[in-house]
Protein backbone atom coordinates (compact mmCIF):
# COMPACT_ATOMS: atom_id res chain seq x y z
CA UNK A 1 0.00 0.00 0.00
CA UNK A 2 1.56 3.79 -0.41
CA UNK A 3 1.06 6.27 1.40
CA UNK A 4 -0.33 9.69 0.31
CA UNK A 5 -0.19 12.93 2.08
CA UNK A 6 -3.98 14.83 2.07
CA UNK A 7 -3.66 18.00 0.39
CA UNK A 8 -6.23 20.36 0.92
CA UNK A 9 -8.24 22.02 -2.07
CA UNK A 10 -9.90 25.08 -2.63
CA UNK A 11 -9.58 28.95 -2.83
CA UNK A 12 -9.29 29.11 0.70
CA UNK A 13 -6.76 26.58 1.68
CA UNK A 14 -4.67 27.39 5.23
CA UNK A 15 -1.03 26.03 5.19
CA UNK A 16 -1.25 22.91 7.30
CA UNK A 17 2.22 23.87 9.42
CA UNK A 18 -0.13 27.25 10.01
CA UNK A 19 -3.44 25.24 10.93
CA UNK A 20 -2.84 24.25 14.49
CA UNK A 21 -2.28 28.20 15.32
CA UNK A 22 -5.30 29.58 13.64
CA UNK A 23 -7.38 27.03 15.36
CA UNK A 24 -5.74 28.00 18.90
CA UNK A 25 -6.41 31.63 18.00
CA UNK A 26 -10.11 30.92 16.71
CA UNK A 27 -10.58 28.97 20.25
CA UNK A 28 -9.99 32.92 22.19
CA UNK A 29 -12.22 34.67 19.60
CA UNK A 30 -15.70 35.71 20.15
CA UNK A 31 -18.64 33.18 20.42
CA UNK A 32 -20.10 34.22 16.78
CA UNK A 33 -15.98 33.99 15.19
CA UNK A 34 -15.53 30.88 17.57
CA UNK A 35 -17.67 28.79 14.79
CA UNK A 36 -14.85 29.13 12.50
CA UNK A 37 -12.85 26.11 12.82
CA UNK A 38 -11.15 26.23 9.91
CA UNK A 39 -11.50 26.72 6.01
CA UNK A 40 -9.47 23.81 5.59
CA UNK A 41 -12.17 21.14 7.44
CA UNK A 42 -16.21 21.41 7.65
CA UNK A 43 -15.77 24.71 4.99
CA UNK A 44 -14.22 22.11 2.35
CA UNK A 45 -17.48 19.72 2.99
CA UNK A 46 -19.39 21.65 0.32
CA UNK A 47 -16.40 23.06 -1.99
CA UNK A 48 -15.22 21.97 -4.99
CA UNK A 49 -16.14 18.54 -4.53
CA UNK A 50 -16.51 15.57 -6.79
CA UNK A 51 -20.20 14.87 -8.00
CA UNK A 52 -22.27 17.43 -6.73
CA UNK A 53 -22.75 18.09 -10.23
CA UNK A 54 -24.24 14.44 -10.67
CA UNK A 55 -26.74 14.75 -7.12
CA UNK A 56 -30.17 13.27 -8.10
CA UNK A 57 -33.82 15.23 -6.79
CA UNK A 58 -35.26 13.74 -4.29
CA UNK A 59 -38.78 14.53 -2.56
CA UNK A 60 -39.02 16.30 0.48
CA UNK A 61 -41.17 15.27 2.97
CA UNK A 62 -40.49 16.68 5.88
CA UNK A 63 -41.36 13.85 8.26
CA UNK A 64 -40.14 15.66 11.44
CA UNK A 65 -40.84 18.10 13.85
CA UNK A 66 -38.30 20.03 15.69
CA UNK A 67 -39.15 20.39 19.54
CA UNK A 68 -38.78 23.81 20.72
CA UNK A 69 -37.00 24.50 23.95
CA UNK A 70 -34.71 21.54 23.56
CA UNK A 71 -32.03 21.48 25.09
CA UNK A 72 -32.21 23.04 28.40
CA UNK A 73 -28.47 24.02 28.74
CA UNK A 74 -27.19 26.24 32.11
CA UNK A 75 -27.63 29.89 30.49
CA UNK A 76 -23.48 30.25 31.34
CA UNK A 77 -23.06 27.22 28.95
CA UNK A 78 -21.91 28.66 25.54
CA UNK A 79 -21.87 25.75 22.70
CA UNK A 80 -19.18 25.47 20.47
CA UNK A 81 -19.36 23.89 16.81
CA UNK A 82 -20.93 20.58 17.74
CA UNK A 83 -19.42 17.87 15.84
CA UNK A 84 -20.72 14.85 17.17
CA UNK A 85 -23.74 13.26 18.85
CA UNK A 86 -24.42 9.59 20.65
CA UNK A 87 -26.72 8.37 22.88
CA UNK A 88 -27.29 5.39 24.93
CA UNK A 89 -30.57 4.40 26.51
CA UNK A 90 -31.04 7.10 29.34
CA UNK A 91 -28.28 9.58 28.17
CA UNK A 92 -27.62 12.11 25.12
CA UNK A 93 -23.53 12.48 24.59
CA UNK A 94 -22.80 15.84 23.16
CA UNK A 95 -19.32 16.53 21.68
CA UNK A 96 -18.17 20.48 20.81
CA UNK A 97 -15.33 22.40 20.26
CA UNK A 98 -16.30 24.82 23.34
CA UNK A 99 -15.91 24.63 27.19
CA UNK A 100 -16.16 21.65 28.56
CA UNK A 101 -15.82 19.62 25.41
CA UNK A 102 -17.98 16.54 26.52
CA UNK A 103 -22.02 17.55 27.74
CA UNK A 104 -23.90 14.58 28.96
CA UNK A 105 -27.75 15.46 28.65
CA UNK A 106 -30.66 13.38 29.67
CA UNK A 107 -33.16 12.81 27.47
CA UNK A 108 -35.10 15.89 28.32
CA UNK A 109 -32.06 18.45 27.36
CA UNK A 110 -30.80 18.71 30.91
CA UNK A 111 -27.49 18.85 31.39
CA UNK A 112 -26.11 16.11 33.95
CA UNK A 113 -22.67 16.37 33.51
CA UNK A 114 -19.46 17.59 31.88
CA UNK A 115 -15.95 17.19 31.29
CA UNK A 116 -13.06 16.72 29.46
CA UNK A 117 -11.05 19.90 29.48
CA UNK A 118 -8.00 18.03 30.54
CA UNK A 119 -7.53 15.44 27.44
CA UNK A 120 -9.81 16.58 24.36
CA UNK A 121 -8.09 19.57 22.45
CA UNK A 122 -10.21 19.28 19.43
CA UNK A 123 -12.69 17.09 18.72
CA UNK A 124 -14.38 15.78 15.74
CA UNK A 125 -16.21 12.52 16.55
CA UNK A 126 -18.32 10.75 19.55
CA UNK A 127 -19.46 7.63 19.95
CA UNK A 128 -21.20 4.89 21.88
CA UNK A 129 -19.80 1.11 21.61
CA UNK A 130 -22.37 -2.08 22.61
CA UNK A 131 -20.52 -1.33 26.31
CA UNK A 132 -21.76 1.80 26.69
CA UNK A 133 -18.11 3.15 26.45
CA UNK A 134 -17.80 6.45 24.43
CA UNK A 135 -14.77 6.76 21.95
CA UNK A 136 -13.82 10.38 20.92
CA UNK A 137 -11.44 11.52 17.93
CA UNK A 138 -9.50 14.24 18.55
CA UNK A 139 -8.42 15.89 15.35
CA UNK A 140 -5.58 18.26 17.32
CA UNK A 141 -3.53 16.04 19.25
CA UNK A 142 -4.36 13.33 16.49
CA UNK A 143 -5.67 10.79 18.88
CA UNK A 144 -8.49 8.24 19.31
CA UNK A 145 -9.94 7.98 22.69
CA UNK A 146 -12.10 5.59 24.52
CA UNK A 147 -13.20 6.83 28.17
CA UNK A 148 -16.28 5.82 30.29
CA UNK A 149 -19.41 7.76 30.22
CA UNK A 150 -18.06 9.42 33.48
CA UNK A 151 -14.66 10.84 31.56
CA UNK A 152 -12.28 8.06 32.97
CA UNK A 153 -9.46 7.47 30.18
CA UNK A 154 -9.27 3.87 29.30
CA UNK A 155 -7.11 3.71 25.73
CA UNK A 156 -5.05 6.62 24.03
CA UNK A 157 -4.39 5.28 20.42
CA UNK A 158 -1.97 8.01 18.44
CA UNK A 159 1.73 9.74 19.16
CA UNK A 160 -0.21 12.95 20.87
CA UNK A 161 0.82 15.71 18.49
CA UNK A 162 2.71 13.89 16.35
CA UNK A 163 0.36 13.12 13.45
CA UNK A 164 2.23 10.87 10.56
CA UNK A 165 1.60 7.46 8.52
CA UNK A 166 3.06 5.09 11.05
CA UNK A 167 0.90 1.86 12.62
CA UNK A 168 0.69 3.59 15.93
CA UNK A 169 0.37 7.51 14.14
CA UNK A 170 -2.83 8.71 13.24
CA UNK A 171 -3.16 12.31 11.35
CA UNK A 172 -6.64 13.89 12.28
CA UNK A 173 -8.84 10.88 12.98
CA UNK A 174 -12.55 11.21 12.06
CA UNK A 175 -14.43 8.19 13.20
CA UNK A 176 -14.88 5.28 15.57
CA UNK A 177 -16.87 2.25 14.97
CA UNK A 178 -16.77 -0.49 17.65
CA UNK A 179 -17.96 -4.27 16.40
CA UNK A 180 -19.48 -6.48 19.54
CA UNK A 181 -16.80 -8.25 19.89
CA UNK A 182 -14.41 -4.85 20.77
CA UNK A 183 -12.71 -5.07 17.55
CA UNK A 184 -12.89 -1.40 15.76
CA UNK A 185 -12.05 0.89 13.00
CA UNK A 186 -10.88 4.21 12.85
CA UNK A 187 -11.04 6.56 9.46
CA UNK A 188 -7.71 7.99 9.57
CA UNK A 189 -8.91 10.78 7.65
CA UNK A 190 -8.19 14.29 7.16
CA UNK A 191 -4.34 13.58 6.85
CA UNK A 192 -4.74 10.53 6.21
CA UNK A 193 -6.98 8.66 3.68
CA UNK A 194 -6.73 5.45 5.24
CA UNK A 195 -8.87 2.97 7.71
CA UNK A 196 -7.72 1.06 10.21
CA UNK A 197 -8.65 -2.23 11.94
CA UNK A 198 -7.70 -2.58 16.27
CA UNK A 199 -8.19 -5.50 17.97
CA UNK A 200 -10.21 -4.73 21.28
CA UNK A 201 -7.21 -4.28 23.31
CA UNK A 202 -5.93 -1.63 20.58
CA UNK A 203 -3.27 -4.05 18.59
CA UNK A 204 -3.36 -2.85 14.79
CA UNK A 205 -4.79 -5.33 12.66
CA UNK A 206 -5.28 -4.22 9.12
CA UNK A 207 -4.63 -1.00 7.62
CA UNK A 208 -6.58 -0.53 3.59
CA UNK A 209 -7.02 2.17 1.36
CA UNK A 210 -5.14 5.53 0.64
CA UNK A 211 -6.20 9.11 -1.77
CA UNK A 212 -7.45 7.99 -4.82
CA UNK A 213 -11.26 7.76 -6.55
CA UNK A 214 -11.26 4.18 -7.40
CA UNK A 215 -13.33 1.10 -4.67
CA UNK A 216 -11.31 0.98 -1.77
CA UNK A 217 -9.82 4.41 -2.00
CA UNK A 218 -10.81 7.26 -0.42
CA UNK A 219 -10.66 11.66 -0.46
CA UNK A 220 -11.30 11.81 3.47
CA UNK A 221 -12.72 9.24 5.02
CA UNK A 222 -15.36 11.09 7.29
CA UNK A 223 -18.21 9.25 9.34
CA UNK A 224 -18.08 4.96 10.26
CA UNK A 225 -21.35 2.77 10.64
CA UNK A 226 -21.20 -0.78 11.64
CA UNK A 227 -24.35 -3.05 10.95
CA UNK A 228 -25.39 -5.82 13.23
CA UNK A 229 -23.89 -8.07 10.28
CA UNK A 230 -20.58 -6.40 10.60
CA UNK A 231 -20.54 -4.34 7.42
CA UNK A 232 -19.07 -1.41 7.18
CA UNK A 233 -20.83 1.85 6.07
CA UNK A 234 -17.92 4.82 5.09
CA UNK A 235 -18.93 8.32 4.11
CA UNK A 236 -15.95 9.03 1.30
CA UNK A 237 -16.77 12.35 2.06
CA UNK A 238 -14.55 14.55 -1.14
CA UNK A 239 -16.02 11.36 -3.23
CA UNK A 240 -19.30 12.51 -2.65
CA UNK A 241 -20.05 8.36 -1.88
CA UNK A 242 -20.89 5.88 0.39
CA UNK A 243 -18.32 3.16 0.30
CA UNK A 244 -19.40 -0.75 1.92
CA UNK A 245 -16.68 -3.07 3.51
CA UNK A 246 -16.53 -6.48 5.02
CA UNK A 247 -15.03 -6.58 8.19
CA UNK A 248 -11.75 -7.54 7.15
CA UNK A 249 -11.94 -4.23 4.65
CA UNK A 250 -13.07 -6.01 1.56
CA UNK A 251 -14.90 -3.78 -0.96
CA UNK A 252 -18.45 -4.57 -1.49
CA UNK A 253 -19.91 -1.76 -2.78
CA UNK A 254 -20.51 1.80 -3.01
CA UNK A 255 -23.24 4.45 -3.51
CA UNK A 256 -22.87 7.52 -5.56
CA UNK A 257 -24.42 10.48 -6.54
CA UNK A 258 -24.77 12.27 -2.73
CA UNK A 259 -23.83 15.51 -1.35
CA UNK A 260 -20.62 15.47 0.48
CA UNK A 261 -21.99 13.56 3.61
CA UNK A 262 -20.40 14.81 6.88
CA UNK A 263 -22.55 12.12 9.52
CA UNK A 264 -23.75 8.39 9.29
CA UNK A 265 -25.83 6.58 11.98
CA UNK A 266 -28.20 4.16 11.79
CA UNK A 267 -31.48 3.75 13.61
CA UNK A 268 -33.51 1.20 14.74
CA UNK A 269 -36.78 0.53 16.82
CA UNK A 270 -35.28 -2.87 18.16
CA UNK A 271 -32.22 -1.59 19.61
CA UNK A 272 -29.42 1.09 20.35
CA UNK A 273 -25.98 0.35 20.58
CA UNK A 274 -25.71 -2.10 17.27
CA UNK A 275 -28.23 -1.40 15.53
CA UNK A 276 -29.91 -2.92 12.00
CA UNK A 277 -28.38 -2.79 8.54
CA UNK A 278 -30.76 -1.16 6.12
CA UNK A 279 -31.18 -4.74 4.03
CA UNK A 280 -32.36 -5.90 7.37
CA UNK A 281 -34.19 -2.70 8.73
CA UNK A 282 -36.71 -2.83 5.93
CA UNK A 283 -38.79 0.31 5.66
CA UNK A 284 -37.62 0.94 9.41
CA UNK A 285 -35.21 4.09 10.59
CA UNK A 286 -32.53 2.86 8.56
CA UNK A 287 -29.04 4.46 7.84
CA UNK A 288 -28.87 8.15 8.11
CA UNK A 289 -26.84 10.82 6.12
CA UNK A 290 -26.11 14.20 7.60
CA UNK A 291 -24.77 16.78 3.79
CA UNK A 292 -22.70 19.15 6.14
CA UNK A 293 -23.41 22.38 4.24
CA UNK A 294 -26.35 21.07 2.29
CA UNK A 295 -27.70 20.51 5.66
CA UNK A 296 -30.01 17.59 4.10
CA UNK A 297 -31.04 14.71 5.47
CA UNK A 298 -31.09 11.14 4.05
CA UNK A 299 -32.92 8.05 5.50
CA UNK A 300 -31.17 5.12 3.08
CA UNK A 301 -32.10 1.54 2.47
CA UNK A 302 -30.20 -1.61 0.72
CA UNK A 303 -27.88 -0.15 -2.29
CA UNK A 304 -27.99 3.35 -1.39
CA UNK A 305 -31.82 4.21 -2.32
CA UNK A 306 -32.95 7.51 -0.51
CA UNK A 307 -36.48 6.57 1.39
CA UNK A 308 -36.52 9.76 2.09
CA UNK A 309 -35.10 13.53 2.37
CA UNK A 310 -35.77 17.30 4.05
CA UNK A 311 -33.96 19.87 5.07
CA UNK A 312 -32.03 22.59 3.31
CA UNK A 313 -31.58 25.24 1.81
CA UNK A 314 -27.47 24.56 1.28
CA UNK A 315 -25.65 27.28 3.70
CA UNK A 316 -23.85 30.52 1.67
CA UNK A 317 -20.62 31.25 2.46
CA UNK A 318 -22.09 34.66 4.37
CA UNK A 319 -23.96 32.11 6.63
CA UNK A 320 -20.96 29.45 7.35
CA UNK A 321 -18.84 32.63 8.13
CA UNK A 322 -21.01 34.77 10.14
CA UNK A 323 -22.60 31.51 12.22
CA UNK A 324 -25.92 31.86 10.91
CA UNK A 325 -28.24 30.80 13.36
CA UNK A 326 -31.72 29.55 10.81
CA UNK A 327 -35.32 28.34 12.36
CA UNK A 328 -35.60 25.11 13.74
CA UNK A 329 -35.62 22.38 11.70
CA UNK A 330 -33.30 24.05 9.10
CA UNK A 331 -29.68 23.93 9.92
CA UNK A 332 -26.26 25.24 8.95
CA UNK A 333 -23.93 22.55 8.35
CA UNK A 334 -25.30 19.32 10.23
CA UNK A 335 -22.13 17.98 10.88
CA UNK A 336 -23.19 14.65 13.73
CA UNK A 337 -26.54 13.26 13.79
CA UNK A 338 -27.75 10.48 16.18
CA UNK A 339 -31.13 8.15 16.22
CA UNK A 340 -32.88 6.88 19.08
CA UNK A 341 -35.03 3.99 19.68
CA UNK A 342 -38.22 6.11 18.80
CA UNK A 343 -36.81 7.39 15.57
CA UNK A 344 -36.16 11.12 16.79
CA UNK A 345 -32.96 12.60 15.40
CA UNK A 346 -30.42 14.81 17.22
CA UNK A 347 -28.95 16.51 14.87
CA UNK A 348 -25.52 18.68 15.72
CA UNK A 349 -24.44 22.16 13.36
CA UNK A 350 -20.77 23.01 13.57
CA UNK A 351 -21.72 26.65 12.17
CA UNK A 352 -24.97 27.39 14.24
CA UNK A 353 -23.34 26.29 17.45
CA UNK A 354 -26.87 24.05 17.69
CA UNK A 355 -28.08 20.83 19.22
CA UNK A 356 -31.24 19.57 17.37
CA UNK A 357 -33.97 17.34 18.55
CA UNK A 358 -36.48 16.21 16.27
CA UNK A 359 -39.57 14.21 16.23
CA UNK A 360 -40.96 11.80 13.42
CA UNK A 361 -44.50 12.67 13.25
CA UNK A 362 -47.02 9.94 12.55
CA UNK A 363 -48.50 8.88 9.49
């Protein structure tokens, strides 16, 4: 396999060597400036990217209903862009790039706890494995993180700001996915267009993939789903695709002819933690696509077919810059998205500085 260094496109590219300082200086601006976390991350989710040209029309049908007043945050509690959303069965895990990084909400929006001041610089990705253990990515120190649901370290994977291409390096992780059995994968994925395979107790198994267009490559690897048959759901994010592996990283598919897709998770009625595939969901909740800055949402079945779409209107460049704040149920650049076990979304905006809830109404 070679390795390939992630350059960064567009017409407002930052020097990486200048990239860790301009986020440190963004993290001392004010709360509206605060949202900018870089031109060379979430602003390159709907830039110049590879098949927007070729995105099909779908129907919008609008099947949810924001809930007003949700969530009930301490009025000193000032949200930063919020990356990344997970639940378990009593509690809503809230990831941002503000102070304290790590909110745990019950399900009614109040906040129960907080931490993680001490370890998470800058992160990009939460999530809850069939433990109940969350796993964090931290795109600064170039780490991947597994803690209890209290804030209690367990596993540091990565040289802590020392991003590179070795088997124990990582170069701003993305994702988590955790299998039942421990095993999991990490999309290695701004710096990196890579995944990764770790045995439960964090040995590397299997590394696949590296910057190209073809199966099996990738143009950073953004958001990981697992399926309760233990396939693997990537969002090829500068692809503008859905890629499909086999647990061992064998290419099965992929599905084209998205928006760049920023969030995956999949819902199901039966279960959180591991929940259904879609060829095994049916017409249930499915697997979920979050655009980023065409702040759409997918529900997707077997093969990629869209069951359904809403959201919108994709965010101007005016409105990612100035932290647009739009009317509920609209968003501006729905970076994390979660289901729960009655099909209502969470839905986190890295621009907006916004935590989501909605509701699926009722046929």
């Amino acid at each position: 396999m070679g390795w390939h260094s992630f350059e960064r496109e567009g017409p407002m590219q930052i020097p990486d060597f200048k990239r860790r300082d301009f986020l440190k200086t963004l993290a001392v601006l004010t709360p509206a400036s605060a949202v900018l976390r870089s031109v060379a991350d979430e602003v390159q989710a709907g830039e110049n990217q590879t098949g927007l040209n070729s995105k099909p029309t779908f129907a919008q049908s609008h099947p949810y209903v924001p809930v007003a007043g949700w969530p009930k945050l301490p009025q000193n509690l000032l949200l930063g862009a919020v990356c990344g959303i997970a639940l378990n069965k009593d509690r809503v895990f809230v990831l941002h790039r503000g102070n304290p990084p790590v909110l745990c909400l019950d399900r009614d929006g109040h906040l129960v706890q907080s931490w993680g001041n001490d370890v998470i610089a800058i992160g990009h990705y939460i999530r809850v494995d069939p433990e109940g253990h969350l796993w964090i990515t931290d795109i600064e120190h170039h780490q991947v993180l597994k803690f209890t649901t209290e804030g209690r370290l367990i596993l540091a994977l990565g040289r802590k700001d020392r991003p590179g291409t070795g088997p124990d390096q990582f170069n701003e992780p993305t994702d988590v996915a955790v299998s039942p059995s421990g095993e999991f994968y990490v999309s290695d994925g701004y710096g990196n267009s890579r995944l990764m395979k770790f045995s439960a107790a964090g040995k590397l198994l299997h590394i696949w993939g590296h910057k190209g267009r073809n199966p099996g490559e990738f143009d950073t690897p953004h958001a990981l789903c697992l399926d309760t048959n233990g396939k693997l759901y990537l969002s090829d994010r500068g692809n503008s695709r859905i890629q499909v592996f086999d647990g061992d990283g064998k290419f099965l598919e992929e599905w084209r002819d998205y928006p760049p897709i920023d969030g995956l998770a999949f819902g199901s009625s039966q279960s959180l933690g591991l929940p259904c595939g879609p060829e095994i969901c049916g017409d249930g909740f499915g697997l979920y696509a979050a655009t980023g800055r065409g702040n759409e949402i997918f529900r997707l079945r077997s093969g990629g077919v869209v069951l359904e779409s809403w959201g919108g209107p994709r965010s101007t460049e005016s409105e990612v810059q100035s932290g647009y704040v739009p009317p509920l149920g609209s968003f501006n650049v729905a970076h994390g998205i979660a289901v729960d076990e009655q099909g209502s979304l969470y839905v986190g905006e890295v621009r907006s500085r916004r935590i989501q809830k909605l509701v699926r109404q009722l046929a």
